[in-house]
C-alpha atoms as a PDB file:
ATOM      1  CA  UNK A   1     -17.679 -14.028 -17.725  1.00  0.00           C
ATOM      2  CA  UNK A   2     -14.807 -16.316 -17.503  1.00  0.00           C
ATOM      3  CA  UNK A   3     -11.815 -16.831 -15.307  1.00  0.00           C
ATOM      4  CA  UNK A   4      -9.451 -15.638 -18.224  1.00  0.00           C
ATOM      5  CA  UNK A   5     -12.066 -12.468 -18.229  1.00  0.00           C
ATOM      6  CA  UNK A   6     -12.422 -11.442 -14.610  1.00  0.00           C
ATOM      7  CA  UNK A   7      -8.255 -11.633 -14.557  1.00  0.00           C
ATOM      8  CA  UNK A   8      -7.614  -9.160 -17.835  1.00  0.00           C
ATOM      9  CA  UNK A   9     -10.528  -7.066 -16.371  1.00  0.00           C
ATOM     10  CA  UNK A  10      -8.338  -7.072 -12.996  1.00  0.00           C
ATOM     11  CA  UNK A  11      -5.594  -6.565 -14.713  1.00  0.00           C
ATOM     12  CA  UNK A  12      -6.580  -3.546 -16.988  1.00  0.00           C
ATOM     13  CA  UNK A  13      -8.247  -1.759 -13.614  1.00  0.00           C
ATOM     14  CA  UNK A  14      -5.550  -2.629 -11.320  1.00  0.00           C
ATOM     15  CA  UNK A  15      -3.145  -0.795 -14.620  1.00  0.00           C
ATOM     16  CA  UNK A  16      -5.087   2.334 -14.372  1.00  0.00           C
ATOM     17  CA  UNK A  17      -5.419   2.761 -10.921  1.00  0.00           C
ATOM     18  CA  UNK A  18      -1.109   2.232 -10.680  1.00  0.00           C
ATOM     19  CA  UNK A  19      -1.518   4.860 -13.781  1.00  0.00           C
ATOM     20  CA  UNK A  20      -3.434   7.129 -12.518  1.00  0.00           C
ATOM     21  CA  UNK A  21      -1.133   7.344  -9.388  1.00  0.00           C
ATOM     22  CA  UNK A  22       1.482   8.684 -11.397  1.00  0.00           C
ATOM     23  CA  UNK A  23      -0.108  10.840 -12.968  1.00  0.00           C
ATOM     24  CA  UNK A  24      -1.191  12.685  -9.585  1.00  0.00           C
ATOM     25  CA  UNK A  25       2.147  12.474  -8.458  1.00  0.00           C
ATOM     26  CA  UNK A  26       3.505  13.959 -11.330  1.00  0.00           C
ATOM     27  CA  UNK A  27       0.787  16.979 -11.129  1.00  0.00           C
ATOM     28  CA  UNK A  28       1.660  17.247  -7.469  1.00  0.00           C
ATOM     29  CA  UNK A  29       5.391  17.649  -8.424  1.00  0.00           C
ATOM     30  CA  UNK A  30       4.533  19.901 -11.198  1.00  0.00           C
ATOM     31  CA  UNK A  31       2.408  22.570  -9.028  1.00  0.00           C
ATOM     32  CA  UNK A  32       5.712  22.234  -6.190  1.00  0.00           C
ATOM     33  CA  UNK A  33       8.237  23.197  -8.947  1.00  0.00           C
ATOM     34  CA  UNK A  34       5.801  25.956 -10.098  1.00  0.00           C
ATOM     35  CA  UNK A  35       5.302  26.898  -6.732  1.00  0.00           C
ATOM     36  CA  UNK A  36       8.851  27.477  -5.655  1.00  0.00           C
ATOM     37  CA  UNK A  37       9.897  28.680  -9.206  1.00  0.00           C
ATOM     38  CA  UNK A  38       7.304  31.729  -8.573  1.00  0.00           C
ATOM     39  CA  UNK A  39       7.920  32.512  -5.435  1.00  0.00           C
ATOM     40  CA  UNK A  40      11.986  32.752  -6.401  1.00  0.00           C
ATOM     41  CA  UNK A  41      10.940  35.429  -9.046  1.00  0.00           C
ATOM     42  CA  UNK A  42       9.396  37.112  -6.228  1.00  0.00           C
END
């Protein structure tokens, strides 16, 4: 494994962890809104 390797492999994991981030934050959001949207029904 190269240099030029190791840093795309970096690279790609350090991309999906920033990823994944949002994605949780975006659920988290999602299940709030939900959350205060049902209980206004109510």
């Amino acid at each position: 494994m190269t240099l030029k390797d190791m840093l795309i492999h970096f690279e790609l994991d350090f991309t999906a962890k920033q990823h994944r981030r949002k994605i949780q934050g975006m659920t988290l959001w999602y299940h709030l809104l939900s959350l205060h949207g049902s209980s206004r029904k109510m």
